[in-house]
Protein backbone atom coordinates (compact mmCIF):
# COMPACT_ATOMS: atom_id res chain seq x y z
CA UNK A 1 1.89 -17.84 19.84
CA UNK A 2 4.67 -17.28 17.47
CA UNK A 3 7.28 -14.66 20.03
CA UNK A 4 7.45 -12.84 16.66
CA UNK A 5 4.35 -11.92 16.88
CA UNK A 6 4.73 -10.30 19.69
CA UNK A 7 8.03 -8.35 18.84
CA UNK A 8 6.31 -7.18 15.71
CA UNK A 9 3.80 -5.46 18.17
CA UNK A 10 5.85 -4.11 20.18
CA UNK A 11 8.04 -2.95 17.56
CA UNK A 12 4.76 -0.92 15.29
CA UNK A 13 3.55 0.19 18.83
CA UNK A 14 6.83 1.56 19.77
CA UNK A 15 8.69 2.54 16.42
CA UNK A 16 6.10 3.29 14.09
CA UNK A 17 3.44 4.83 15.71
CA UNK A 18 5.74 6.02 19.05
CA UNK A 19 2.84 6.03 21.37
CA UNK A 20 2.84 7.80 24.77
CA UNK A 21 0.59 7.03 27.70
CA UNK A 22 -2.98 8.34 26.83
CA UNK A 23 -2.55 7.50 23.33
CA UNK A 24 -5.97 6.05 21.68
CA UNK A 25 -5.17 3.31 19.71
CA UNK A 26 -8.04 1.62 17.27
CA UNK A 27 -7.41 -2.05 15.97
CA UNK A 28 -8.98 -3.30 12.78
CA UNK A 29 -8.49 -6.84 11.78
CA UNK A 30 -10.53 -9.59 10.76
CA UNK A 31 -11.44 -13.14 12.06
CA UNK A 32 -8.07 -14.81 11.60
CA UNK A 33 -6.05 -11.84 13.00
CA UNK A 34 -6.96 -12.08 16.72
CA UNK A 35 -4.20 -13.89 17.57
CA UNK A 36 -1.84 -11.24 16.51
CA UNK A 37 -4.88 -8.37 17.76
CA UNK A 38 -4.42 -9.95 21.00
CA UNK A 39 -0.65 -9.82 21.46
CA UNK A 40 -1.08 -5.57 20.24
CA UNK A 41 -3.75 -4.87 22.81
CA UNK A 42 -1.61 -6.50 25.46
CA UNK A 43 0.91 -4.30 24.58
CA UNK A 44 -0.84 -1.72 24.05
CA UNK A 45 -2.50 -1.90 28.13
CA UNK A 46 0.59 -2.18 29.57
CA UNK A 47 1.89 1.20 27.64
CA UNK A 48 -0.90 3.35 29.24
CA UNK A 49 -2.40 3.59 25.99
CA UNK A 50 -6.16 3.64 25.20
CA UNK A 51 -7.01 0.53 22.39
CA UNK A 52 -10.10 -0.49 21.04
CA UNK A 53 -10.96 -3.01 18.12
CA UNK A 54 -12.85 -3.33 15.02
CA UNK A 55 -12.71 -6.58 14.41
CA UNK A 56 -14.41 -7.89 10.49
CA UNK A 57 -16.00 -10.61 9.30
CA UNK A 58 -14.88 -11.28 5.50
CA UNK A 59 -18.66 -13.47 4.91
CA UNK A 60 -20.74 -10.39 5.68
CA UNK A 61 -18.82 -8.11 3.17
CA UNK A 62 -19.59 -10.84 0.72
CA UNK A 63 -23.26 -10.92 1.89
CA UNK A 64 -23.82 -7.15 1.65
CA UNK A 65 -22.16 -6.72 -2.00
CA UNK A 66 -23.92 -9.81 -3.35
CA UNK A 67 -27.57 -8.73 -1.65
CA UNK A 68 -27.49 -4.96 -0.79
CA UNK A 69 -28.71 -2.74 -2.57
CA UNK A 70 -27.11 0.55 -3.95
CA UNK A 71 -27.85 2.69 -0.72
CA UNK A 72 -26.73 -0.30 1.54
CA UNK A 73 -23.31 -0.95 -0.15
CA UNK A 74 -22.55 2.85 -0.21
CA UNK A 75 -23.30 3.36 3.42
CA UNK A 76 -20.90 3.81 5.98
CA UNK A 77 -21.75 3.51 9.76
CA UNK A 78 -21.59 6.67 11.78
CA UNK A 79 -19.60 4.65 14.58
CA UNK A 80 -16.73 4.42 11.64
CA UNK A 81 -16.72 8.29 10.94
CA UNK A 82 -15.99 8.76 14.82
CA UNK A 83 -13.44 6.78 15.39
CA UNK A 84 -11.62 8.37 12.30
CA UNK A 85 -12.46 11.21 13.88
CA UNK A 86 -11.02 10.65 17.65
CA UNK A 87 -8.37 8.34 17.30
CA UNK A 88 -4.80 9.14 17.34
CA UNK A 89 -3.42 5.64 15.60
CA UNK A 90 -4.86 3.39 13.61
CA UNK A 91 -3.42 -0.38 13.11
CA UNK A 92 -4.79 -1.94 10.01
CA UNK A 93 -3.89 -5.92 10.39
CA UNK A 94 -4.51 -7.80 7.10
CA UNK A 95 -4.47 -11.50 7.18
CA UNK A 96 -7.23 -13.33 5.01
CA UNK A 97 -9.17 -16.49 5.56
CA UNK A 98 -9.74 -16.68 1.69
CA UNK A 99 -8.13 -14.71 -0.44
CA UNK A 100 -10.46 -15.12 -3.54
CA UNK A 101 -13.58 -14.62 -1.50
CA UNK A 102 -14.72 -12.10 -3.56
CA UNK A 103 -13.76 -13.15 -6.79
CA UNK A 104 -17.00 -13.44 -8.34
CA UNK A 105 -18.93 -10.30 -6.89
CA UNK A 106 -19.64 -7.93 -9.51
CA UNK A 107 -17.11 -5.47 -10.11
CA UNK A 108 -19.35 -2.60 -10.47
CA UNK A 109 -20.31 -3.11 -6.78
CA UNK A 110 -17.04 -3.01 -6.06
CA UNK A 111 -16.68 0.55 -7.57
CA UNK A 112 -19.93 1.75 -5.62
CA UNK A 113 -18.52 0.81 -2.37
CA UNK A 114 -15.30 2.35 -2.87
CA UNK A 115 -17.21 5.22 -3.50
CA UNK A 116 -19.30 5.01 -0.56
CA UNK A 117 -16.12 5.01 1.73
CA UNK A 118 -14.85 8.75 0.03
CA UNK A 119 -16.26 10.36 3.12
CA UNK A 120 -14.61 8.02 5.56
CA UNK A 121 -11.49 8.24 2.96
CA UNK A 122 -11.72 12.17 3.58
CA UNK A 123 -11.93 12.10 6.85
CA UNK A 124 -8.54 9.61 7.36
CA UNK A 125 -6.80 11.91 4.38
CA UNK A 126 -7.58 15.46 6.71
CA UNK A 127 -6.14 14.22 10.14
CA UNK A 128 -3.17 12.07 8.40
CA UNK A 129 -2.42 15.49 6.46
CA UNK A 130 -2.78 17.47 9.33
CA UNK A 131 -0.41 15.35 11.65
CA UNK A 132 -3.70 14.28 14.10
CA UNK A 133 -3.69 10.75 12.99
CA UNK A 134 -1.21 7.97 13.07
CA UNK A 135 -1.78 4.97 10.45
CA UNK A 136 0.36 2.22 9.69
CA UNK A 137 -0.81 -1.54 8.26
CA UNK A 138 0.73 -5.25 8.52
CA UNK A 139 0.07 -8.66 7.63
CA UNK A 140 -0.36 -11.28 10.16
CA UNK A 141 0.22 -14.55 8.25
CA UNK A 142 -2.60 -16.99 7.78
CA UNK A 143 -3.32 -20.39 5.75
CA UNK A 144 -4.88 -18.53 2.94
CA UNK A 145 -2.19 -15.75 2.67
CA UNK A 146 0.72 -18.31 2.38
CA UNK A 147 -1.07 -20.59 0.20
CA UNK A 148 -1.41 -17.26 -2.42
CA UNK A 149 2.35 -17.05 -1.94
CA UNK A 150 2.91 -20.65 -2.96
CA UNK A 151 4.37 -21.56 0.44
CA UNK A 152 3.62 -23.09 3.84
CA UNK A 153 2.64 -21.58 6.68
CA UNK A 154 5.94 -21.83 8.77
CA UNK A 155 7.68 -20.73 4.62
CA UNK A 156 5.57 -17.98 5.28
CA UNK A 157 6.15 -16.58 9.05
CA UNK A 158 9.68 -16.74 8.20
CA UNK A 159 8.89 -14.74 4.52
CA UNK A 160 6.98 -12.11 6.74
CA UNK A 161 8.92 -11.86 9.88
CA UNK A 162 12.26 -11.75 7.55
CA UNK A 163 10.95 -9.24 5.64
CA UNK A 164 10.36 -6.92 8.78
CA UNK A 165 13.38 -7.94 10.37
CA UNK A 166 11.89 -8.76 13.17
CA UNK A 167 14.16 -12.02 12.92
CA UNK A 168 17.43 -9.39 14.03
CA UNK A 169 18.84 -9.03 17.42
CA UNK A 170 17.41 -5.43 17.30
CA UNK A 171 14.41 -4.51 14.40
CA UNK A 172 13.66 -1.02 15.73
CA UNK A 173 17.65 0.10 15.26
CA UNK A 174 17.75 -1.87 12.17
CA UNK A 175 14.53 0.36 10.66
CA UNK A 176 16.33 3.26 11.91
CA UNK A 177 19.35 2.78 9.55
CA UNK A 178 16.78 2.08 6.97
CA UNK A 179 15.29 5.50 7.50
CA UNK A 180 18.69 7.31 7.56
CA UNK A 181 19.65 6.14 4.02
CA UNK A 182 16.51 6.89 2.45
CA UNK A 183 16.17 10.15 3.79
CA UNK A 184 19.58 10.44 1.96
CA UNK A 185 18.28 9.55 -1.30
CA UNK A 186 15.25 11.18 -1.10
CA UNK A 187 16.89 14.74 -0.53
CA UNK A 188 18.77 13.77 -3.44
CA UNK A 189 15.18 13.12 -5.11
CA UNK A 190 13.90 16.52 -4.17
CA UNK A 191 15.63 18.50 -6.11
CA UNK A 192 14.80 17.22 -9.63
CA UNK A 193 12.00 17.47 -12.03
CA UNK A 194 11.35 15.20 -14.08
CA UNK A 195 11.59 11.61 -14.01
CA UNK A 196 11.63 9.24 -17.00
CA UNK A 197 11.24 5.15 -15.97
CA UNK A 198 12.57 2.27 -19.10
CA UNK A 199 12.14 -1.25 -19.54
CA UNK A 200 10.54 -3.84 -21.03
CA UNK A 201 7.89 -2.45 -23.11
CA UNK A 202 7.58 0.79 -20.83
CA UNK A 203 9.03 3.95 -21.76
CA UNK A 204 7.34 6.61 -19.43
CA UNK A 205 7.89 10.40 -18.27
CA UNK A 206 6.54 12.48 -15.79
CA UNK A 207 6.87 15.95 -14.08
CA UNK A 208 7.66 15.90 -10.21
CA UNK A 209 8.65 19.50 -9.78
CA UNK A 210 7.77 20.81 -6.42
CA UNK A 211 6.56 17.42 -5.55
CA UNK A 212 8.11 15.41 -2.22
CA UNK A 213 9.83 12.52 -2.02
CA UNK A 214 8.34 10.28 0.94
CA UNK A 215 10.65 7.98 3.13
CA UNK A 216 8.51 4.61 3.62
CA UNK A 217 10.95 3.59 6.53
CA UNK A 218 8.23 1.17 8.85
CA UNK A 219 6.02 3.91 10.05
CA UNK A 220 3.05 3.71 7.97
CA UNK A 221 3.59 0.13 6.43
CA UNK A 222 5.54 -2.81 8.04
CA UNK A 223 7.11 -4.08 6.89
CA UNK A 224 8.41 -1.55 4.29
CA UNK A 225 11.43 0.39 2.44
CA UNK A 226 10.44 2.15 -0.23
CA UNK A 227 10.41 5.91 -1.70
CA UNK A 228 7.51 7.71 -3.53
CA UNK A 229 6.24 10.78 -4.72
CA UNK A 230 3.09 11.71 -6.65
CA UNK A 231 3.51 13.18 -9.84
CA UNK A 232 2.11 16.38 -11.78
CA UNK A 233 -1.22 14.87 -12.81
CA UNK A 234 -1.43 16.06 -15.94
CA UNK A 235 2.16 15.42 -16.53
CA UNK A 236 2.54 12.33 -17.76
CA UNK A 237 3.36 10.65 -21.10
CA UNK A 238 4.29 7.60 -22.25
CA UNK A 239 3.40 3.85 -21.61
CA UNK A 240 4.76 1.32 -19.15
CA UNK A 241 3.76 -2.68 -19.16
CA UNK A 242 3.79 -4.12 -15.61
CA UNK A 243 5.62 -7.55 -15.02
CA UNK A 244 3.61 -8.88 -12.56
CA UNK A 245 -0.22 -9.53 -12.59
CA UNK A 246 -2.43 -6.57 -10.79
CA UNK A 247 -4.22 -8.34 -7.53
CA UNK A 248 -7.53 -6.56 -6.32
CA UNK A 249 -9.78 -7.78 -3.99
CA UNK A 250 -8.37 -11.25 -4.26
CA UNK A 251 -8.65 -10.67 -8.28
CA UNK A 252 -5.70 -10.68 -10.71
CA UNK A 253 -5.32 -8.46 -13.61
CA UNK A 254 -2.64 -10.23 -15.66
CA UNK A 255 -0.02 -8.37 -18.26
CA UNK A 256 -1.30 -4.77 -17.84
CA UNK A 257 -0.30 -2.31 -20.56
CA UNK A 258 -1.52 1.59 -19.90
CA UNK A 259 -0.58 4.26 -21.94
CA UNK A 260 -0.79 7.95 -20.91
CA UNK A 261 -1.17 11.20 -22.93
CA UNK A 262 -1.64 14.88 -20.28
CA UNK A 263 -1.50 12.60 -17.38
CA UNK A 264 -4.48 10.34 -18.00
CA UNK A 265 -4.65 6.71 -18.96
CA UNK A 266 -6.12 7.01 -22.46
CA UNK A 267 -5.33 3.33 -23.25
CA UNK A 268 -5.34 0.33 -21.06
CA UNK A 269 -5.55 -3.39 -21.84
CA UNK A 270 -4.64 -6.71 -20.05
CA UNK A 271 -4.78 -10.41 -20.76
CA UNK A 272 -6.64 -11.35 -18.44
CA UNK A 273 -9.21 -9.47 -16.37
CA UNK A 274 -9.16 -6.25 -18.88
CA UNK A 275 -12.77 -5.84 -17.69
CA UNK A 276 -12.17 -5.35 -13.96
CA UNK A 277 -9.01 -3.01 -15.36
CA UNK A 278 -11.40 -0.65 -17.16
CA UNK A 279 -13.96 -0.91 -14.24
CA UNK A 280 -11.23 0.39 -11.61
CA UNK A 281 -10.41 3.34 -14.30
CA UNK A 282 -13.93 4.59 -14.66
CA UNK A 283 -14.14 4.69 -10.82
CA UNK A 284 -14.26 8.35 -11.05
CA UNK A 285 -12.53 11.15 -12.48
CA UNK A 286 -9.40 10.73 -10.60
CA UNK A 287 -9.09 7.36 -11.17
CA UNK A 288 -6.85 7.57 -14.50
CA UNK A 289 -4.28 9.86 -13.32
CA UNK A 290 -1.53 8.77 -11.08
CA UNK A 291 -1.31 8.94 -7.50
CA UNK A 292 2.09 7.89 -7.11
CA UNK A 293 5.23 6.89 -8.42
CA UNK A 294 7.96 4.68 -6.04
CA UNK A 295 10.88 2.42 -5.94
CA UNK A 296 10.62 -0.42 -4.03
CA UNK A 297 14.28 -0.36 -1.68
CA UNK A 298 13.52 -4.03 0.39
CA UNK A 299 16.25 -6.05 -1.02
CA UNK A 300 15.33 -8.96 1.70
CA UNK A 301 12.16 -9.34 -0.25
CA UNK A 302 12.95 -11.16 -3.35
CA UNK A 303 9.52 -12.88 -4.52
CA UNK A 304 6.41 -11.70 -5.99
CA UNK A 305 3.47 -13.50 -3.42
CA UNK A 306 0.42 -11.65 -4.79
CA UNK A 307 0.65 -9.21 -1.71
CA UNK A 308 1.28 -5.63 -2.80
CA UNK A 309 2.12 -4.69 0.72
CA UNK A 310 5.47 -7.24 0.45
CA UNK A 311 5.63 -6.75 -3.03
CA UNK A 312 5.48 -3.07 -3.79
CA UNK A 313 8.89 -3.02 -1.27
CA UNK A 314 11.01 -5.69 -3.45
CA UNK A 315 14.31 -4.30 -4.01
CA UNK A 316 14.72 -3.49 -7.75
CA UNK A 317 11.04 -2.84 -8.88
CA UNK A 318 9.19 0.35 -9.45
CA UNK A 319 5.19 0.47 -9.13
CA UNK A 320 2.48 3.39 -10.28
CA UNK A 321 -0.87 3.70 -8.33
CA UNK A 322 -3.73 4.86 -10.63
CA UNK A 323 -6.13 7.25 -8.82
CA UNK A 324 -5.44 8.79 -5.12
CA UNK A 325 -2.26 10.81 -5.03
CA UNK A 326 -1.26 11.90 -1.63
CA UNK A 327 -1.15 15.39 0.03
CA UNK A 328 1.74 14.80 1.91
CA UNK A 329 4.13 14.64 -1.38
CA UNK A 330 2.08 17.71 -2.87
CA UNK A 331 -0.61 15.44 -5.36
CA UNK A 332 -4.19 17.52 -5.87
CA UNK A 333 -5.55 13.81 -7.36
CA UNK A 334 -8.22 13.26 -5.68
CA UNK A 335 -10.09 9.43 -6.26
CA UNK A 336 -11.87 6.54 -4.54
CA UNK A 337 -9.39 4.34 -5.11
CA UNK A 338 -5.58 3.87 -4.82
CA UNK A 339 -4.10 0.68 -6.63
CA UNK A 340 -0.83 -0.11 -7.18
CA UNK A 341 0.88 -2.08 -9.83
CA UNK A 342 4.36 -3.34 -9.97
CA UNK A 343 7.41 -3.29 -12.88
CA UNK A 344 10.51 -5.67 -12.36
CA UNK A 345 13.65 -3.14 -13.47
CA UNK A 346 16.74 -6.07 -12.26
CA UNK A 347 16.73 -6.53 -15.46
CA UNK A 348 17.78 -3.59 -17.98
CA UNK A 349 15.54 -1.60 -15.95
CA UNK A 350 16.95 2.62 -15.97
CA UNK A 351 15.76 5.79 -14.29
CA UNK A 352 16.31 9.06 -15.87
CA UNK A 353 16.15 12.18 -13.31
CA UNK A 354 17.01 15.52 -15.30
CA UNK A 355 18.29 13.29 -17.59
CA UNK A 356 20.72 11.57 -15.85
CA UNK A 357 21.02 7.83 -14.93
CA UNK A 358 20.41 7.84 -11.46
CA UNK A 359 18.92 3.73 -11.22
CA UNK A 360 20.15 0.62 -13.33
CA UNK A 361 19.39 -3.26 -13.26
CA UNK A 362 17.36 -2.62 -9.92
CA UNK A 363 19.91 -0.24 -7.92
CA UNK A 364 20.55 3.38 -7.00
CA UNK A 365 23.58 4.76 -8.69
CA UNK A 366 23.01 8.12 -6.33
C-alpha cells in the first residue's frame, strides 16, 4: 500500500468530513477501490466512528442496462434509500477497471436510469441542504484511470496525490489556506450580479443576483479548489464552445457548442457524439438550463486527463453544468442529471462581473 493512500484517508476523514466518535460513515467504491476502502475503514475504526460499505461491481451495471427492462433499470433498492437516509457521511471512491465499459449501451437507458435514481437524488439533495449529511468524493488511481490520462500508473499516483497535496509536509493546513483565500474571493463574488464569460467562440451572460458563491476548498471533492454558483435559470444568453471534449459514462462528446436564449439551451451541436449531447438535454425539463457556473482555482493541476473531478479544478478554466443547480447557492433547477463541461480561458480568456474585468488569461485580478 501506497502511505499516500493512507494520508489521503486520514486527511477526508479528518478535514473534510471532521468526524467525531459515533459518526456513521457509508463507503461506496467499486472492485478496484478496496485497497484504498480498506485503508478508510481502518481509519475510520480507530476514530470511534461507525463505517459500512457499498462496494459495486462495474459488469452488473453493464448487465442490467443491456438486459433489464424499463422497470428494472429505473429501480432503486430500498436498502439504498436508508442509508441516504441514516448516514451522516458519505465517501464516494471512484477508481475504474474500464473506463469505456459502457460505451456502447444505449444512451436512452442511460437517461432512464438517471431518472430512476431522482428519488435517491432527492433524498441526498434534502439532508445535504439541511446540514444532516456529509458527502465528499475521490479518486483512487487504477490501471484504467491512468491509462485515460495517457500516463502510467506510478505518472498517475503522483498526478493524483500532487493534486491533493497530500505529497506536503502538512495537506490538512495546506487546504486550510486554500479555503481562506477563496472565501476571500467569493465574498468578493457575492456582491455582484451579473456575470459575462469570453473566449474562443463563447461570448455568454448570465444573472447571479442573490445567488451564492460556494468555496470548493476539499470538503465535498478531493482533491479540489474551485468556486461556483448557480445562475438565474432563465437568465442566460449567449453561446460558449468548450475546449475540451465532454466525458460521460466513459463516453466523449468532442467540440461542444450550446447556445442559450431565457436560460435554456436552444441550440447544441458537437463533432463527435452530438447524439448522446442531445440525449443528456432531453433528460428532462431541467436538463437545458444551467446548474452551475465555476472557476476552476487548482493551479497544481495543469492537464486535461478525461476526469472532470481533476479537471473541472485546473487553474485557469471555467466549466457550466447543464441540468441540477444546487440549493445551497440558491438554484430552483431541478434535473436528473448534473454534467459538467470545461472552457480553457489561459488564453485570452476574460470575466466580466458588473462589467468590470475581474479574470484574464486564467487569473483573478480581484
Amino acid at each position: 500500500m501506497d502511505i499516500r493512500a493512507r494520508k489521503l484517508a486520514e486527511v477526508i476523514l479528518k478535514y473534510s468530513f471532521d468526524l467525531k466518535p459515533g459518526d456513521k460513515l457509508l463507503i461506496s467504491g467499486g472492485e478496484e477501490t478496496i485497497p484504498f476502502i480498506k485503508e478508510v475503514y481502518r481509519e475510520a475504526v480507530k476514530m470511534g466512528v461507525y463505517p459500512q460499505v457499498d462496494l459495486g461491481i462495474e459488469e452488473l451495471t453493464e448487465i442490467l442496462l443491456k438486459y433489464g427492462n424499463d422497470e428494472q433499470i429505473a429501480y432503486v433498492p430500498e436498502s439504498a434509500k436508508k442509508a441516504f437516509e441514516s448516514v451522516d457521511a458519505i465517501l464516494t471512491v471512484w477508481g475504474e477497471k474500464n473506463t469505456r465499459m459502457l460505451t456502447n449501451v444505449d444512451a436512452s437507458k442511460m437517461k432512464l436510469r438517471s431518472r430512476g435514481r431522482r428519488e435517491l437524488i432527492d433524498i441526498f439533495e434534502r439532508r445535504m441542504a439541511s446540514g444532516e449529511l456529509k458527502w465528499c468524493g475521490t479518486l483512487y488511481p487504477t490501471q484504467a484511470n491512468a491509462q485515460e490520462a495517457s500516463m502510467s500508473l506510478e505518472e498517475y499516483e503522483d498526478f493524483v496525490y500532487g493534486a491533493g497535496y497530500i505529497d506536503t509536509e502538512n495537506p490538512i493546513e495546506k487546504w486550510q489556506e486554500v479555503k481562506k483565500e477563496q472565501d476571500r474571493i467569493c465574498k468578493i463574488l457575492d456582491t455582484k450580479k451579473e456575470l459575462r464569460i469570453v473566449s474562443k467562440d463563447t461570448d455568454i451572460k448570465m444573472s447571479i443576483e442573490g445567488r451564492k458563491w460556494v468555496n470548493c476548498c476539499g470538503d465535498q471533492n478531493f482533491p479540489d479548489g474551485e468556486v461556483f454558483t448557480s445562475p438565474v435559470e432563465d437568465s442566460v444568453e449567449g453561446y460558449i464552445r468548450f475546449s475540451f471534449p465532454g466525458i460521460y459514462a466513459g463516453r466523449e462528446i468532442e467540440d461542444i457548442r450550446l447556445r442559450f436564449e431565457k436560460g435554456k439551451v436552444v441550440e447544441a451541436t458537437a463533432a463527435k457524439g452530438e447524439e448522446l449531447l442531445l440525449q443528456l438535454l432531453d433528460t428532462d425539463e431541467g436538463a437545458r438550463f444551467l446548474g452551475e457556473v465555476a472557476v476552476g482555482t487548482n493551479y497544481g493541476i495543469k492537464r486535461f486527463t478525461k476526469n472532470m473531478l481533476f479537471d473541472e479544478k485546473i487553474g485557469g478554466t471555467v466549466h457550466l453544468a447543464i441540468g441540477r443547480g444546487f440549493p445551497e447557492a440558491g438554484s430552483k433547477n431541478s434535473s436528473a442529471i448534473h454534467w459538467d463541461m470545461l472552457c480553457d480561458m489561459r488564453e485570452g480568456g476574460e470575466i466580466y462581473a458588473d462589467g468590470e474585468l475581474i479574470y484574464k488569461d486564467g487569473k483573478f485580478l480581484i
